[in-house]
PDB file of N, CA and C in Angstrom:
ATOM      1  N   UNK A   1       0.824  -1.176   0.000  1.00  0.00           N
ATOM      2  CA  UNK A   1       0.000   0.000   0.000  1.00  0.00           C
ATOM      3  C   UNK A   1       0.875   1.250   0.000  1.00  0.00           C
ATOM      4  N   UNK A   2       0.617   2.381  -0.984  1.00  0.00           N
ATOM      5  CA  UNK A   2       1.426   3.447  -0.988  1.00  0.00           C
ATOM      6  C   UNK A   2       0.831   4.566  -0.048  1.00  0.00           C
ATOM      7  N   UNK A   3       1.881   5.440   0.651  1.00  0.00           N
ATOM      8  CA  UNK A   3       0.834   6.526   1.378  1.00  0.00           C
ATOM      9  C   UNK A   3       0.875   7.727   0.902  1.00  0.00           C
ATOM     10  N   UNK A   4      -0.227   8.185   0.715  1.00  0.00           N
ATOM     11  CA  UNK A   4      -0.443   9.744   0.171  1.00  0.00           C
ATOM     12  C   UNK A   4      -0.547  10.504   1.270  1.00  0.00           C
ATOM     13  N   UNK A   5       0.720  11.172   0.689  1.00  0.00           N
ATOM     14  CA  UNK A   5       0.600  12.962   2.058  1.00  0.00           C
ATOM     15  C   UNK A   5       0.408  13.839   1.202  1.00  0.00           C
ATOM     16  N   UNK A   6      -0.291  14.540   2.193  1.00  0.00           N
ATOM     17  CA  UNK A   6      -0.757  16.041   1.525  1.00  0.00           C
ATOM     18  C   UNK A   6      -0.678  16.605   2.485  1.00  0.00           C
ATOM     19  N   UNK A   7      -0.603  17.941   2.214  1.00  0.00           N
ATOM     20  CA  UNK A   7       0.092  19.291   3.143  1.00  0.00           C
ATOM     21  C   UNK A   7      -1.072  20.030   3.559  1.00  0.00           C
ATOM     22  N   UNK A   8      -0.984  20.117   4.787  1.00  0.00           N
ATOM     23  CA  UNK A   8      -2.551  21.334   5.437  1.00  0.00           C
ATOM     24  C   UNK A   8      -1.645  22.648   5.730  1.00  0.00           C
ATOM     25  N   UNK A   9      -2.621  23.533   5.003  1.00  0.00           N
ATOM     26  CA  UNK A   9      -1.624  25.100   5.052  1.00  0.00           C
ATOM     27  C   UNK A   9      -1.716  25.678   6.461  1.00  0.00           C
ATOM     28  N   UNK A  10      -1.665  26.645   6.414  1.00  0.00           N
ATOM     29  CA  UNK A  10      -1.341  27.148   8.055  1.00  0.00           C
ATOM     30  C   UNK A  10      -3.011  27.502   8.286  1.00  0.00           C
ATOM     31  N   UNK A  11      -2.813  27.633   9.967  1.00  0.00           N
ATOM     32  CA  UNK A  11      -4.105  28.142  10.385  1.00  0.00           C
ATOM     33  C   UNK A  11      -4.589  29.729   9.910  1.00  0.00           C
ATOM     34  N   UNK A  12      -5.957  30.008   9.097  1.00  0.00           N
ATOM     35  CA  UNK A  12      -6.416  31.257   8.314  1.00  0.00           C
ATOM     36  C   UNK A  12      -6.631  32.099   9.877  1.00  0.00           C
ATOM     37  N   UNK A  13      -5.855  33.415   9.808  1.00  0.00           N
ATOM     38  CA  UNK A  13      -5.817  34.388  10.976  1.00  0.00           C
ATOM     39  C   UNK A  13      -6.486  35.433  10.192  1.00  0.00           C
ATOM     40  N   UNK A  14      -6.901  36.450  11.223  1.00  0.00           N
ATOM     41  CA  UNK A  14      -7.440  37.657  10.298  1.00  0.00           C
ATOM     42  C   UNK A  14      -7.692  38.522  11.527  1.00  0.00           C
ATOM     43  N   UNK A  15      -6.512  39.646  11.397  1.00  0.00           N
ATOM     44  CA  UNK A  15      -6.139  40.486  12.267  1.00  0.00           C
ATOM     45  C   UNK A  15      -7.590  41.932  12.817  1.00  0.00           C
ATOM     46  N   UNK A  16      -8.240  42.052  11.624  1.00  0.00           N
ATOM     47  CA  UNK A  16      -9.668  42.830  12.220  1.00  0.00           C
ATOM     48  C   UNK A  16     -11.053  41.862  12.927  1.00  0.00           C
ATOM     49  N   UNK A  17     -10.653  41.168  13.565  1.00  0.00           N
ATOM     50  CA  UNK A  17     -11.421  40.680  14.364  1.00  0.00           C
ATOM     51  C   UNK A  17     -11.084  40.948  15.748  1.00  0.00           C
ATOM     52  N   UNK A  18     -12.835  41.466  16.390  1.00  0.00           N
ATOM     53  CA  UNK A  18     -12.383  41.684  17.644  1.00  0.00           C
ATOM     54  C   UNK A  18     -11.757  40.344  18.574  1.00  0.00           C
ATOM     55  N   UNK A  19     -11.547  41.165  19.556  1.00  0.00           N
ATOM     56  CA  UNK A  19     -10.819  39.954  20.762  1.00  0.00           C
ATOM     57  C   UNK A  19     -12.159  39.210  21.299  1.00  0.00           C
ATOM     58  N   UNK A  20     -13.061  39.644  21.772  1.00  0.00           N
ATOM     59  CA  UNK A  20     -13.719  38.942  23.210  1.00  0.00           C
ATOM     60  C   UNK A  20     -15.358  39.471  22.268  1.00  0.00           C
ATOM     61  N   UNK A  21     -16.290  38.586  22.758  1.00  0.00           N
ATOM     62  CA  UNK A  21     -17.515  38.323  21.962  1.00  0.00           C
ATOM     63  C   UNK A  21     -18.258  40.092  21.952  1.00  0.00           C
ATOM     64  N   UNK A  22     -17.718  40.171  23.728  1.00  0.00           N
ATOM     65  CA  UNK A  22     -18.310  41.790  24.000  1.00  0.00           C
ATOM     66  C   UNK A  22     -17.904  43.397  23.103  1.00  0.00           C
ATOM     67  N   UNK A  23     -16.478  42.801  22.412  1.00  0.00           N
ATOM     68  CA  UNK A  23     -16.075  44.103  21.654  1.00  0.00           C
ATOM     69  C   UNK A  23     -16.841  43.451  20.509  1.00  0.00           C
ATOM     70  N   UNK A  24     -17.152  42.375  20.337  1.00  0.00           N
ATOM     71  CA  UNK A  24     -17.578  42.280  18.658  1.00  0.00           C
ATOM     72  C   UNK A  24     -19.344  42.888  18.828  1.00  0.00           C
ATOM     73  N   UNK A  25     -19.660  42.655  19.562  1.00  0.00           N
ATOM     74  CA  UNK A  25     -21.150  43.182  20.082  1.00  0.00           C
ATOM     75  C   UNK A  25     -21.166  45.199  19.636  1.00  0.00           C
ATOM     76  N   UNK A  26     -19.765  45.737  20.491  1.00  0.00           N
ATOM     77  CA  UNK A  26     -20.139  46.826  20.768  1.00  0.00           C
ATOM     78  C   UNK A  26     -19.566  47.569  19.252  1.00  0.00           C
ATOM     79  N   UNK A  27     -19.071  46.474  18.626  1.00  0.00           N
ATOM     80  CA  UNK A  27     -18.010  47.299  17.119  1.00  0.00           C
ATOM     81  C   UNK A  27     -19.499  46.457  15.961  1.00  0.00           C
ATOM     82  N   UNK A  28     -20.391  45.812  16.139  1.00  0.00           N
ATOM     83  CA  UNK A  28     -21.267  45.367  14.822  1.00  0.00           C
ATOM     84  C   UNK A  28     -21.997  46.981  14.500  1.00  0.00           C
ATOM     85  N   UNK A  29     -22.551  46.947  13.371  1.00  0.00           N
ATOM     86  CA  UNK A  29     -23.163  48.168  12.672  1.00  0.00           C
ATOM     87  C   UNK A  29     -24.369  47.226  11.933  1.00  0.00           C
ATOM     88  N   UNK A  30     -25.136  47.877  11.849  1.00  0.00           N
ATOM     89  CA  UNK A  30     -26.509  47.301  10.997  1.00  0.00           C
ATOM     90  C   UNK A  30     -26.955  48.533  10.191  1.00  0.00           C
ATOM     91  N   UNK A  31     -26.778  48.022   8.459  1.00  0.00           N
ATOM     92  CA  UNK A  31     -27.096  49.052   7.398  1.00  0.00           C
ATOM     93  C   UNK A  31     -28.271  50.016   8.177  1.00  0.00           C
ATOM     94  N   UNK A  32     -28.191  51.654   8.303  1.00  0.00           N
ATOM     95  CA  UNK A  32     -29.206  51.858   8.367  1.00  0.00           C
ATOM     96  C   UNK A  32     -29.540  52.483   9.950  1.00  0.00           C
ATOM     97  N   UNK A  33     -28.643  51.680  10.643  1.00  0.00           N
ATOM     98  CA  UNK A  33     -29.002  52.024  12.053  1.00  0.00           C
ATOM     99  C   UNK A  33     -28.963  53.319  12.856  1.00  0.00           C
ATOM    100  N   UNK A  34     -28.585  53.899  13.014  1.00  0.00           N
ATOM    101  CA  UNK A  34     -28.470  55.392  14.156  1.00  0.00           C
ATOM    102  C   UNK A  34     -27.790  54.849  15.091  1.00  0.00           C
ATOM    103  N   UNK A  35     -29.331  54.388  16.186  1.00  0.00           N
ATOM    104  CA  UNK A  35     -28.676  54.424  17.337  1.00  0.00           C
ATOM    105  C   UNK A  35     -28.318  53.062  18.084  1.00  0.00           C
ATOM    106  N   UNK A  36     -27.645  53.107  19.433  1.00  0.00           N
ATOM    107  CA  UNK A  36     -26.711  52.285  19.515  1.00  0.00           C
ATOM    108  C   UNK A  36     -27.568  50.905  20.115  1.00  0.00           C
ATOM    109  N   UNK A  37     -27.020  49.605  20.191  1.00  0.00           N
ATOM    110  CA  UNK A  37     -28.248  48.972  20.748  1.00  0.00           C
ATOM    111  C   UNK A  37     -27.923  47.874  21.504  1.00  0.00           C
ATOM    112  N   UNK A  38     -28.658  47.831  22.382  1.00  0.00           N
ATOM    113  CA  UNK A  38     -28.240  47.306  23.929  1.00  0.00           C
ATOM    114  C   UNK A  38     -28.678  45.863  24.178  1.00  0.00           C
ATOM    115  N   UNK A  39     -28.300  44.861  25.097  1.00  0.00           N
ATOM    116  CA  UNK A  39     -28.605  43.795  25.145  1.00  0.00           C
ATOM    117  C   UNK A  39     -29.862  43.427  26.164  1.00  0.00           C
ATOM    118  N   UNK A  40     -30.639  42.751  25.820  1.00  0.00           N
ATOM    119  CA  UNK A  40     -31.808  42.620  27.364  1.00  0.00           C
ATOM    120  C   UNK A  40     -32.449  41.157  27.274  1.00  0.00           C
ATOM    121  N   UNK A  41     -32.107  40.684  28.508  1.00  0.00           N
ATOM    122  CA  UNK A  41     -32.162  39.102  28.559  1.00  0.00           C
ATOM    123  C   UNK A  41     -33.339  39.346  29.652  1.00  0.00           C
ATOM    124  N   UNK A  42     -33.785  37.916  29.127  1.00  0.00           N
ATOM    125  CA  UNK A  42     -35.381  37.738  29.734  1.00  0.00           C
ATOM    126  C   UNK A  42     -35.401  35.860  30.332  1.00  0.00           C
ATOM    127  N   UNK A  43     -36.010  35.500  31.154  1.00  0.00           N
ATOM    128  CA  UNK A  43     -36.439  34.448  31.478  1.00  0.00           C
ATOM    129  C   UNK A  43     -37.464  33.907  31.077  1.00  0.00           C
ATOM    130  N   UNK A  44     -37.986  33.352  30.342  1.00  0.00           N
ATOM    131  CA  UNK A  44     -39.391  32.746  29.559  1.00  0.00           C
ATOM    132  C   UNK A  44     -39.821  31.036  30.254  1.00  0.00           C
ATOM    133  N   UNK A  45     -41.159  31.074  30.177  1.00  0.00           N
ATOM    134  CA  UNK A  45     -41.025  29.032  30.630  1.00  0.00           C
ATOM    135  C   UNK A  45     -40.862  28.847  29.011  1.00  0.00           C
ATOM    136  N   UNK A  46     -40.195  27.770  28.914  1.00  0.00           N
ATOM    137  CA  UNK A  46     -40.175  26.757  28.043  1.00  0.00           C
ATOM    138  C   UNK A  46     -41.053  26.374  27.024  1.00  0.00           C
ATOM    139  N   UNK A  47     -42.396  26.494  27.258  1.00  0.00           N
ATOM    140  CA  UNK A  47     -43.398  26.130  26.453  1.00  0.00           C
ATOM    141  C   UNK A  47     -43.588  27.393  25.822  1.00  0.00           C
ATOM    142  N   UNK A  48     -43.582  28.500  26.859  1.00  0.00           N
ATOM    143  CA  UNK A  48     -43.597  29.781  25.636  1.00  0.00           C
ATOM    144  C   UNK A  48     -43.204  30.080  25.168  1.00  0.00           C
ATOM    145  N   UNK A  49     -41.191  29.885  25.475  1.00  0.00           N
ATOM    146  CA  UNK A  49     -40.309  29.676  24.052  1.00  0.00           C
ATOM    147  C   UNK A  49     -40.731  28.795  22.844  1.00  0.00           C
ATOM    148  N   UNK A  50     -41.094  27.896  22.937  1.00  0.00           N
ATOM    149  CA  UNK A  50     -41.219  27.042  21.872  1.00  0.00           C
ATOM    150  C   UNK A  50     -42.358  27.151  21.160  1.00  0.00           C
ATOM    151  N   UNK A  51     -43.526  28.111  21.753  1.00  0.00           N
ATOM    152  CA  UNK A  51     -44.588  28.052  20.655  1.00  0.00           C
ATOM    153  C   UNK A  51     -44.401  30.016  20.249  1.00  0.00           C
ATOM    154  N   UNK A  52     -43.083  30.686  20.676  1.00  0.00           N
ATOM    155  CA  UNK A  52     -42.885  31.758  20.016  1.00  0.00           C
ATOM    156  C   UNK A  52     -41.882  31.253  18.924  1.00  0.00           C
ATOM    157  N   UNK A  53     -40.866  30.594  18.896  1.00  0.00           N
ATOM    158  CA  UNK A  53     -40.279  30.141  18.484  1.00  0.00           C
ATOM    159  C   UNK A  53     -40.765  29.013  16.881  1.00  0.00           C
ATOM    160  N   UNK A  54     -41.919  28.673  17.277  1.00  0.00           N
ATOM    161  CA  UNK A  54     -43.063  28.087  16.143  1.00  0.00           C
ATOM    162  C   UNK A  54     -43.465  29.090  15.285  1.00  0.00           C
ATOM    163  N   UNK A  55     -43.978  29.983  15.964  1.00  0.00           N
ATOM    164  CA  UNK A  55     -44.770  30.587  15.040  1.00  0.00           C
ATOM    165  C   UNK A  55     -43.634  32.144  14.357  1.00  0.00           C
ATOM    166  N   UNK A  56     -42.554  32.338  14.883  1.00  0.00           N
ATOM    167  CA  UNK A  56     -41.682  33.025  14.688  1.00  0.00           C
ATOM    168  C   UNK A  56     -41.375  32.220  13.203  1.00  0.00           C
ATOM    169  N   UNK A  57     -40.417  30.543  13.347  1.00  0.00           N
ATOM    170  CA  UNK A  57     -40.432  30.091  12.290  1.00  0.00           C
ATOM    171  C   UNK A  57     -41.415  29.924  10.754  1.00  0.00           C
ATOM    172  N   UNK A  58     -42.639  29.815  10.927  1.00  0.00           N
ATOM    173  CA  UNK A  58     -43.546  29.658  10.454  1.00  0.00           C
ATOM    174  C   UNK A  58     -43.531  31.029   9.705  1.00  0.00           C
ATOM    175  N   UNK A  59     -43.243  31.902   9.869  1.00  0.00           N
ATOM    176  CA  UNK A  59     -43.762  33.254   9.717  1.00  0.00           C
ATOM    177  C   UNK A  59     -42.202  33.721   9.139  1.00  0.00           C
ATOM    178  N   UNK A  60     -41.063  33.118   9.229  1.00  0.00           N
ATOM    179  CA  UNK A  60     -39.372  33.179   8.132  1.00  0.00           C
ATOM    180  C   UNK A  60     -38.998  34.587   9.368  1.00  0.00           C
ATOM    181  N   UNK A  61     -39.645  34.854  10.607  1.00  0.00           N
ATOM    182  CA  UNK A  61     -39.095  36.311  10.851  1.00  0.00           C
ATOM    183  C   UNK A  61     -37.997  35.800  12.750  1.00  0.00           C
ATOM    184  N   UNK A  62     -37.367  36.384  13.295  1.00  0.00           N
ATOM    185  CA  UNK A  62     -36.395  36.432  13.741  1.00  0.00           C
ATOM    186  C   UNK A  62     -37.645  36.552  15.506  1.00  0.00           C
ATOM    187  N   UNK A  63     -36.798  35.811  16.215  1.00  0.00           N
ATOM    188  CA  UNK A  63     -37.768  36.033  18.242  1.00  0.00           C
ATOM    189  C   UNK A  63     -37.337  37.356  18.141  1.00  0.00           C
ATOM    190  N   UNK A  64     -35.820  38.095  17.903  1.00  0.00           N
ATOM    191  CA  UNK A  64     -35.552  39.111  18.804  1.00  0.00           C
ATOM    192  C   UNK A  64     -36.532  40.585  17.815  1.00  0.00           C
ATOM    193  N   UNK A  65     -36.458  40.396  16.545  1.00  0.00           N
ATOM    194  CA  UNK A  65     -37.168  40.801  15.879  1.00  0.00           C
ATOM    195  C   UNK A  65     -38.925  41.183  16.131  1.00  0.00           C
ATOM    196  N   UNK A  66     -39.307  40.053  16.803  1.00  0.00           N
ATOM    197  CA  UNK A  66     -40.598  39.635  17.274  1.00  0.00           C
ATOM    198  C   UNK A  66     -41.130  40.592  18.086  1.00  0.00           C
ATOM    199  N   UNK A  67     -39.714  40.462  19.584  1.00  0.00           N
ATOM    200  CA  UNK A  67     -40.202  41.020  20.309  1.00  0.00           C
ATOM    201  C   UNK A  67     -39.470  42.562  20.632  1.00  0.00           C
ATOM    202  N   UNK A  68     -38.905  43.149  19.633  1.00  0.00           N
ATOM    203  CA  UNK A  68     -38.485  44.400  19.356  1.00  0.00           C
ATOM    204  C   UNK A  68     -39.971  45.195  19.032  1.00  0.00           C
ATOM    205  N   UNK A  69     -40.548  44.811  18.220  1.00  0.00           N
ATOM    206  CA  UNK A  69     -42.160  45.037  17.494  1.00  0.00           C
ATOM    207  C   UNK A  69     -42.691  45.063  18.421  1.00  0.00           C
ATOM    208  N   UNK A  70     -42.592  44.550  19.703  1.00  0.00           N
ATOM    209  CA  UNK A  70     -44.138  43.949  20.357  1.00  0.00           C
ATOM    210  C   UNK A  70     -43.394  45.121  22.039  1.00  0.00           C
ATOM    211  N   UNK A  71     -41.927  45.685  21.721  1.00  0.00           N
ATOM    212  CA  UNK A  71     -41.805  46.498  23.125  1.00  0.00           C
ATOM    213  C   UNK A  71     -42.132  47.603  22.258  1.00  0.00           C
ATOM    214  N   UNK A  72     -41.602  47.609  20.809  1.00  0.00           N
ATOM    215  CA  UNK A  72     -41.942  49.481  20.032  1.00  0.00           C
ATOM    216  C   UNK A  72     -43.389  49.625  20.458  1.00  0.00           C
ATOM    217  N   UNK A  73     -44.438  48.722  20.060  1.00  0.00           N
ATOM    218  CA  UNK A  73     -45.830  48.807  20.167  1.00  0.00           C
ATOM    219  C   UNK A  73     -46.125  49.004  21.637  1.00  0.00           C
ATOM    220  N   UNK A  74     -45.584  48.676  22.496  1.00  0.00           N
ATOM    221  CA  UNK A  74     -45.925  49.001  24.086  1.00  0.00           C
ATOM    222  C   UNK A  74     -45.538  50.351  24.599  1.00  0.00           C
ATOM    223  N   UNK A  75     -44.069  50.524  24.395  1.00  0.00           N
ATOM    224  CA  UNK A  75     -43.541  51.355  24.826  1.00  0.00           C
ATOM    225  C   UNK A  75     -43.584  52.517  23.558  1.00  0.00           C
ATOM    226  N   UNK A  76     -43.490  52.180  22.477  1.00  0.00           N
ATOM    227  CA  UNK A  76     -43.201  53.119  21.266  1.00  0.00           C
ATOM    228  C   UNK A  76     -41.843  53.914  20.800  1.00  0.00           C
ATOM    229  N   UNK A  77     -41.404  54.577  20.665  1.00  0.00           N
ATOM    230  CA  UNK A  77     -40.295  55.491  20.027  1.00  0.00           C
ATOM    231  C   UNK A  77     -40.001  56.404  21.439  1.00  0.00           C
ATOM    232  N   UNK A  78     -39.195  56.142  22.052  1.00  0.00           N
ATOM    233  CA  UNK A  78     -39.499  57.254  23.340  1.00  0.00           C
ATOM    234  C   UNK A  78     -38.204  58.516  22.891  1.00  0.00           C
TER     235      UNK A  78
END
C-alpha cells in the first residue's frame, strides 16, 4: 500500500477581528441604524419559548425581531 501525504496550510488568521464576543457586540453596525443597541435578557417558561419560536419560524421572521415590534408597540419610540 502506498501513502499519500498532503500538506494542510497554516491556520487562516485575520487580524480585524475583535478579541472577546463583547467588543464584537459593541463594534457590529446594521445598514441603516443610528442608534446604539443594547442587550436585554429575559427568562421565559419553556413552552412559551417554543410556541414563540413556532410561530416566529412559520412566519421566516427572527424572536428578537418579534419582540423588538411587540416592546416598540408598548412602549413606542421614546
Amino acid at each position: 500500500m502506498s501513502s499519500k501525504k498532503i500538506s494542510i496550510g497554516a491556520k487562516p488568521t485575520s487580524n480585524n477581528t475583535p478579541g472577546t464576543a463583547d467588543e464584537w457586540v459593541k463594534s457590529r453596525t446594521v445598514s441603516g441604524e443610528v442608534e446604539r443597541m443594547k442587550r436585554l435578557t429575559i427568562d421565559v417558561p419553556e413552552s412559551l419559548h417554543r410556541a414563540i419560536k413556532a410561530k416566529c419560524a412559520m412566519r421566516g421572521t427572527k424572536i428578537a425581531d418579534e419582540v423588538r415590534e411587540l416592546l416598540l408597540q408598548k412602549y413606542g419610540n421614546l
